[in-house]
C-alpha atoms as a PDB file:
ATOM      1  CA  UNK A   1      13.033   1.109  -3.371  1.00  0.00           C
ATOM      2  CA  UNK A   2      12.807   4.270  -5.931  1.00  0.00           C
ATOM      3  CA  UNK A   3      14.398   7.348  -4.532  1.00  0.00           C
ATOM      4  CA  UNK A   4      11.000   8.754  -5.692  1.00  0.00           C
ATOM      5  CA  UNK A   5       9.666   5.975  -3.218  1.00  0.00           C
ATOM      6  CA  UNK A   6      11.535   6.791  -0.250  1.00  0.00           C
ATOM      7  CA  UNK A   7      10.195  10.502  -0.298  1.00  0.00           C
ATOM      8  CA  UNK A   8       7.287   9.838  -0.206  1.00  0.00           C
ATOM      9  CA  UNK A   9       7.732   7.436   2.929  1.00  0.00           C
ATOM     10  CA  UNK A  10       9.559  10.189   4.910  1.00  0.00           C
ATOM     11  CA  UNK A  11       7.089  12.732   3.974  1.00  0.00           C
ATOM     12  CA  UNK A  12       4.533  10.380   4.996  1.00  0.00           C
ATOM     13  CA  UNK A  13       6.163   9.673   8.109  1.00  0.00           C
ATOM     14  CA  UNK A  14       6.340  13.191   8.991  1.00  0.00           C
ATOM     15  CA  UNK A  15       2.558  13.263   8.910  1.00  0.00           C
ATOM     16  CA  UNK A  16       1.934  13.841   5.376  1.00  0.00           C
ATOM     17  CA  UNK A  17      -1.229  12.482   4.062  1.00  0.00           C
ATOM     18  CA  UNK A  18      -0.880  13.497   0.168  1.00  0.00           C
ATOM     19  CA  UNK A  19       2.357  10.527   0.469  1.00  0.00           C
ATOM     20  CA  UNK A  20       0.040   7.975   2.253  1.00  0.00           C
ATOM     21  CA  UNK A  21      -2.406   8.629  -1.071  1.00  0.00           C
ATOM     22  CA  UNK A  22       0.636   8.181  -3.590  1.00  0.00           C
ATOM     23  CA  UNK A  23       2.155   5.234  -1.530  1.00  0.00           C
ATOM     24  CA  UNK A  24      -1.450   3.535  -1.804  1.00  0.00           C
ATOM     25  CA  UNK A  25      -1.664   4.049  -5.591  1.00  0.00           C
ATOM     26  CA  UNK A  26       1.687   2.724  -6.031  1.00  0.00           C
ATOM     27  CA  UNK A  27       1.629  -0.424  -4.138  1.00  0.00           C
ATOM     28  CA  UNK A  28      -1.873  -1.792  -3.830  1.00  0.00           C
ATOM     29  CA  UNK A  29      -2.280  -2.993  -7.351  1.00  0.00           C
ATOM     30  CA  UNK A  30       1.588  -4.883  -7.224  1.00  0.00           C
ATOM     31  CA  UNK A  31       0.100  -5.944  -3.131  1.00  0.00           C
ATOM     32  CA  UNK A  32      -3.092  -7.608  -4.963  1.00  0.00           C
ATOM     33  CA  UNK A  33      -1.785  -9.459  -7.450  1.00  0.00           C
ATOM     34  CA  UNK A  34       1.198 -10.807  -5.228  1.00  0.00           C
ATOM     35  CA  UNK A  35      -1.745 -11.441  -2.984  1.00  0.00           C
ATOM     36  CA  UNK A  36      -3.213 -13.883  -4.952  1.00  0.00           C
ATOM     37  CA  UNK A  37      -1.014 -16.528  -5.427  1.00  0.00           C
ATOM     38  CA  UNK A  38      -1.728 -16.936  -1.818  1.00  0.00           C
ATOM     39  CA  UNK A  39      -5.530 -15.683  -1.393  1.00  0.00           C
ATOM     40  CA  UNK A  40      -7.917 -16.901  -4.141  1.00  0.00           C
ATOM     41  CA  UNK A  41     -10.913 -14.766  -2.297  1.00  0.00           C
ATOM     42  CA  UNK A  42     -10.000 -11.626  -3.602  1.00  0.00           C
ATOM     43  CA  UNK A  43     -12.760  -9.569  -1.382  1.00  0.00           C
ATOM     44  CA  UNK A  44     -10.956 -11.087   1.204  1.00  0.00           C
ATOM     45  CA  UNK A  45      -7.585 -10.251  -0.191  1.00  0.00           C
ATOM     46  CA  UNK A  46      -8.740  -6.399  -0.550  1.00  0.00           C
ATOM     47  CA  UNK A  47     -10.185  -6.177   2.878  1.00  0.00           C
ATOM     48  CA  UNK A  48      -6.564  -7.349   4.060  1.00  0.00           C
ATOM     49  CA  UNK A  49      -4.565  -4.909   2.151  1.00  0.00           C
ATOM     50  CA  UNK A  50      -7.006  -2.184   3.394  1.00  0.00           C
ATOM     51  CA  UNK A  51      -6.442  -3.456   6.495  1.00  0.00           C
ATOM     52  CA  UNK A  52      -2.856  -3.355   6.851  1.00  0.00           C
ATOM     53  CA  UNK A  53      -2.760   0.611   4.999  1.00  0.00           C
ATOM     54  CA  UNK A  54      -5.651   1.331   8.160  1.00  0.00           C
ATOM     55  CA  UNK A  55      -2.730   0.063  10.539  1.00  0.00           C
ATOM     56  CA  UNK A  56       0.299   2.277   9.295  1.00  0.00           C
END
């Protein structure tokens, strides 16, 4: 993990929802496509990812 990337995960632990915007760009394109060497139902896959960003 970047510096750069553990900023932003302090800031958004401290409440900060401009970090929980950046972390989401970041990782949810490198979440998909590790995503679907496992999940070939890539609606599926997205609704999962969203899913586990909804729960943090």
């Amino acid at each position: 993990m970047t510096d750069q990337e553990q900023e932003l995960w302090k800031a958004f632990q401290g409440g900060s929802t401009k970090a929980f915007e950046e972390i989401l760009e970041i990782f949810y394109r490198p979440m998909f496509d590790y995503g679907t060497r496992f999940q070939k139902d890539h609606d599926q896959l997205s609704d999962d990812i969203h899913d586990l960003f909804l729960s943090l």
